[in-house]
C-alpha atoms as a PDB file:
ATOM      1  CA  UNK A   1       0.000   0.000   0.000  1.00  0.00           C
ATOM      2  CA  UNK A   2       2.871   2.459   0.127  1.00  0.00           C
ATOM      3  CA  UNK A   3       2.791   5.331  -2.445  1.00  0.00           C
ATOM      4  CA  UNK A   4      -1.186   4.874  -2.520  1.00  0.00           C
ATOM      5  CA  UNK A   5      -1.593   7.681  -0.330  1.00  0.00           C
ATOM      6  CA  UNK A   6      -1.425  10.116  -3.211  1.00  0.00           C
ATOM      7  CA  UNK A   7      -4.836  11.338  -4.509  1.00  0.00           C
ATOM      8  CA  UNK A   8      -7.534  10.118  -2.794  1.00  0.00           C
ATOM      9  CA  UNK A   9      -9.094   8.198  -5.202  1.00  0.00           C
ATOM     10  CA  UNK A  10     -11.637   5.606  -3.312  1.00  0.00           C
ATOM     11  CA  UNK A  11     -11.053   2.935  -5.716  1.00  0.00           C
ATOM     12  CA  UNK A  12      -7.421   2.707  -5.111  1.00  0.00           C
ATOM     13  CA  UNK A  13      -7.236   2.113  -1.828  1.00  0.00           C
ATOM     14  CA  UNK A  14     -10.155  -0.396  -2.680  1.00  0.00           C
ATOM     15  CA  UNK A  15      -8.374  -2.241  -4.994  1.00  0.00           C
ATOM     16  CA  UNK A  16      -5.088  -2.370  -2.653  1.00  0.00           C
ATOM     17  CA  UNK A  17      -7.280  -3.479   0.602  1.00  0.00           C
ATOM     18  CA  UNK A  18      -8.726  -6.499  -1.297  1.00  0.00           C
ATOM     19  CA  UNK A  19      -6.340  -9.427  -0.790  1.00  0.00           C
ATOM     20  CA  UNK A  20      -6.892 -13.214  -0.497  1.00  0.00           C
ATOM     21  CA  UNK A  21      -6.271 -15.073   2.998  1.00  0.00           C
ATOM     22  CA  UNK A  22      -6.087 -18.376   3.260  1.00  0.00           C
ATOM     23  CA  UNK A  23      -5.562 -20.541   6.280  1.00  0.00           C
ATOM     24  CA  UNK A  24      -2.198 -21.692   7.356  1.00  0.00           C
ATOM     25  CA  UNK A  25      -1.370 -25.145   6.587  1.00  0.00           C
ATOM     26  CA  UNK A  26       2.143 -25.124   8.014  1.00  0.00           C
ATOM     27  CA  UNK A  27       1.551 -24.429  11.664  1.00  0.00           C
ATOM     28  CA  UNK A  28      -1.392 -27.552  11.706  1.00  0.00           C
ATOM     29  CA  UNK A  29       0.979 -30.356  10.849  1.00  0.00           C
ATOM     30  CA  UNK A  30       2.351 -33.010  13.329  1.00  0.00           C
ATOM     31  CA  UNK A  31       6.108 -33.520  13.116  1.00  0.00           C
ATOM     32  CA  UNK A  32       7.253 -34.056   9.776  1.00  0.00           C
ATOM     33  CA  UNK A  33       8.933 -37.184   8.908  1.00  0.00           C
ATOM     34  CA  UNK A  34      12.676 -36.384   7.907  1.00  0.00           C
ATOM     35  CA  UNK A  35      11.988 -38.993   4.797  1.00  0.00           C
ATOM     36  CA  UNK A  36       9.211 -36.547   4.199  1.00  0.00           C
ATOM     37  CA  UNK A  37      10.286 -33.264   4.882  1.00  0.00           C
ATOM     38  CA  UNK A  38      11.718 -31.958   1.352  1.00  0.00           C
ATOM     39  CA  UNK A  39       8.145 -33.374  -0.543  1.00  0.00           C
ATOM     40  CA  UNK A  40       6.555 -31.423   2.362  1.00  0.00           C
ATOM     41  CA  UNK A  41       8.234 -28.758   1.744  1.00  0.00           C
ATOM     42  CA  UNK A  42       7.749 -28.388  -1.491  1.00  0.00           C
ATOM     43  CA  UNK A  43       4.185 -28.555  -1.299  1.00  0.00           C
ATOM     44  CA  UNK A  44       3.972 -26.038   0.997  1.00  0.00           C
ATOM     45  CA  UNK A  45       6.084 -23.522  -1.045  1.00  0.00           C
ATOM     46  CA  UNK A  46       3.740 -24.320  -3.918  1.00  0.00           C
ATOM     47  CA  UNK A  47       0.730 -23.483  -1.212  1.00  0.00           C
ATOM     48  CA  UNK A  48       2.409 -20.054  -1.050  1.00  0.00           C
ATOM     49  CA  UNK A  49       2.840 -19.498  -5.015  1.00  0.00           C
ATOM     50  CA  UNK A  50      -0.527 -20.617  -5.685  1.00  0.00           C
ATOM     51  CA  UNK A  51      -2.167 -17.646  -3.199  1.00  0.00           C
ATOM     52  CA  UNK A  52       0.458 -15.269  -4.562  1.00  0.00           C
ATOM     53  CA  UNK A  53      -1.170 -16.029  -8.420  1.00  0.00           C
ATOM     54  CA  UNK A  54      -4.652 -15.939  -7.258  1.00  0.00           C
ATOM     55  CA  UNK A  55      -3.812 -12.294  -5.176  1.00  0.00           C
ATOM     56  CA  UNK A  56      -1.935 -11.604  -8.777  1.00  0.00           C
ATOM     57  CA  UNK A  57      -5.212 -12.078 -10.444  1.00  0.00           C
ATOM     58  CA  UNK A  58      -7.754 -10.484  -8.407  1.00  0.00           C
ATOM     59  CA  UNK A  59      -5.748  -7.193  -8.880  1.00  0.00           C
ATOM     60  CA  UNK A  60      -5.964  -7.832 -12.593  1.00  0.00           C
ATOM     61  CA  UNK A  61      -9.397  -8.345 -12.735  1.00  0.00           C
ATOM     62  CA  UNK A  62     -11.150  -5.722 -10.947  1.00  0.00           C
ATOM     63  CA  UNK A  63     -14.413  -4.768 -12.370  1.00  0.00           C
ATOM     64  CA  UNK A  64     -14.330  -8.126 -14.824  1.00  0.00           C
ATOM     65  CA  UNK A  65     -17.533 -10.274 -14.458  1.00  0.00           C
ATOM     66  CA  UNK A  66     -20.770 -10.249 -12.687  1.00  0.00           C
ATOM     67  CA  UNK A  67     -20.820 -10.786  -9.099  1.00  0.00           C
ATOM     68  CA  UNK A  68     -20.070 -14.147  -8.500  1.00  0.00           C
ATOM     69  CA  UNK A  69     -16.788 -13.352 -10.279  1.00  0.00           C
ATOM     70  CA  UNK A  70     -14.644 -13.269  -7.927  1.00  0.00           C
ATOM     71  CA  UNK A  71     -15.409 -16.858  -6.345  1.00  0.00           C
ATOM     72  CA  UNK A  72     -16.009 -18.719  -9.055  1.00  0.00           C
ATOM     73  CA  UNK A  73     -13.044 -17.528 -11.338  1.00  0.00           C
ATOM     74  CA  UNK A  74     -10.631 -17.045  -8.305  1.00  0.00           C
ATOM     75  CA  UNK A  75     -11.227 -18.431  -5.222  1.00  0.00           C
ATOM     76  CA  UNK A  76     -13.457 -21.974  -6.598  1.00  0.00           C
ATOM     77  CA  UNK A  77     -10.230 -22.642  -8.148  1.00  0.00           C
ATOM     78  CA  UNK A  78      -7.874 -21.893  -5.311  1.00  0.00           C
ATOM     79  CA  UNK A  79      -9.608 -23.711  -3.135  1.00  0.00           C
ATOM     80  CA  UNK A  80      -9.022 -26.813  -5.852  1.00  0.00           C
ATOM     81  CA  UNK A  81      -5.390 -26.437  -6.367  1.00  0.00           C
ATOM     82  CA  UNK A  82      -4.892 -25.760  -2.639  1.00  0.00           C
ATOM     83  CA  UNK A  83      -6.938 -29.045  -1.784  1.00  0.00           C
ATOM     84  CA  UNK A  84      -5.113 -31.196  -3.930  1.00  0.00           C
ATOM     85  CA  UNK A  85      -1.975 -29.673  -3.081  1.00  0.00           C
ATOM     86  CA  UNK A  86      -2.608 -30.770   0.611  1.00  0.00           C
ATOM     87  CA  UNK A  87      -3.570 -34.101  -0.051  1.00  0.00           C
ATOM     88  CA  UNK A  88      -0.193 -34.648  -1.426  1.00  0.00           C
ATOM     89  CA  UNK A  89       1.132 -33.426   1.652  1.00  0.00           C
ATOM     90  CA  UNK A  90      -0.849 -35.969   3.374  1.00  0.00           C
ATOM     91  CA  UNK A  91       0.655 -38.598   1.327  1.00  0.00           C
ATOM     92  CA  UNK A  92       3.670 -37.876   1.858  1.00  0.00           C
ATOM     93  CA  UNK A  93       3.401 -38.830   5.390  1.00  0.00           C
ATOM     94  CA  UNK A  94       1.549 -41.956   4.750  1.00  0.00           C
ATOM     95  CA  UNK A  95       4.431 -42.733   2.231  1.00  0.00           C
ATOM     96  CA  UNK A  96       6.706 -43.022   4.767  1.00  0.00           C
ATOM     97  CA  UNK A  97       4.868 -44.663   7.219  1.00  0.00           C
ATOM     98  CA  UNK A  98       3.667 -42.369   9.113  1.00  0.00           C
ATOM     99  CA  UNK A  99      -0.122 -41.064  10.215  1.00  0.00           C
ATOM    100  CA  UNK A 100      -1.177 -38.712   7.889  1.00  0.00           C
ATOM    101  CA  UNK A 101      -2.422 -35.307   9.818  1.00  0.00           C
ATOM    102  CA  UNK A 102      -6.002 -35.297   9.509  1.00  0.00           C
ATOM    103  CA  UNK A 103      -8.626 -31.921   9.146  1.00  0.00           C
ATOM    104  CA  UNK A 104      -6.265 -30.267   6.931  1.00  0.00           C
ATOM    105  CA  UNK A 105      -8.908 -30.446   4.083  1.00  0.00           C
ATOM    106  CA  UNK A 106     -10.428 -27.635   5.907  1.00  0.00           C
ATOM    107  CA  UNK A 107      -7.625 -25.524   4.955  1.00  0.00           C
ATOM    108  CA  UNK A 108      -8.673 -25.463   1.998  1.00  0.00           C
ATOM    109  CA  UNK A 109     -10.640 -22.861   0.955  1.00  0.00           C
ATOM    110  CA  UNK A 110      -9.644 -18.926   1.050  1.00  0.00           C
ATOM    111  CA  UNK A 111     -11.416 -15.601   1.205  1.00  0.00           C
ATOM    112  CA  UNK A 112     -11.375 -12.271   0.672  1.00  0.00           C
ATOM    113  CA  UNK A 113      -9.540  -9.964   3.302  1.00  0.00           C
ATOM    114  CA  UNK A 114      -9.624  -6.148   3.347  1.00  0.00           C
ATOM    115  CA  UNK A 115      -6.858  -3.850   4.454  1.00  0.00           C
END
């Protein structure tokens, strides 16, 4: 938001205040296997890229579509990439033996946050 404080134009500060928050994923898993760890890793740096692309596109995309845009165009598909994303992460424990963490499907989904 720095260098938006010039001009006072509402939608600005509209467009800058409307980000996408998602739940953390990282701070609800058990200890990670060490045979794990680098898969798990991965996944959850692809978590993080796949938030920054949908936070990319909502600030491309203001004023496109009716209103239902937003969720079915952004965050529907978040939620899909993010959900698949952490059942790999869940199979990577149960690849190596190890109880997969369980309720992180409701970490899936994402919504709008302002300022």
């Amino acid at each position: 938001m720095a260098g938006q404080d010039g001009g006072g134009d509402a939608s600005a500060s509209t467009k800058a205040a409307s980000t996408i928050s998602c739940p953390a994923v990282s701070g609800s898993l058990p200890e990670i296997p060490a045979e794990a760890r680098a898969e798990v890793d991965r996944n959850l740096a692809l978590l993080d890229t796949q938030l920054a692309e949908a936070n990319k596109r909502l600030s491309t995309s203001q004023g496109e579509g009716g209103p239902n845009f937003v969720q079915n165009a952004i965050l529907g598909p978040l939620a899909d990439k993010r959900a698949s994303t952490i059942d790999r992460i869940e199979l990577s424990f149960s690849r190596q033996g190890s109880t997969a963490p369980s309720g992180l499907d409701a970490l899936a989904g994402c919504s709008l946050a302002s300022g």
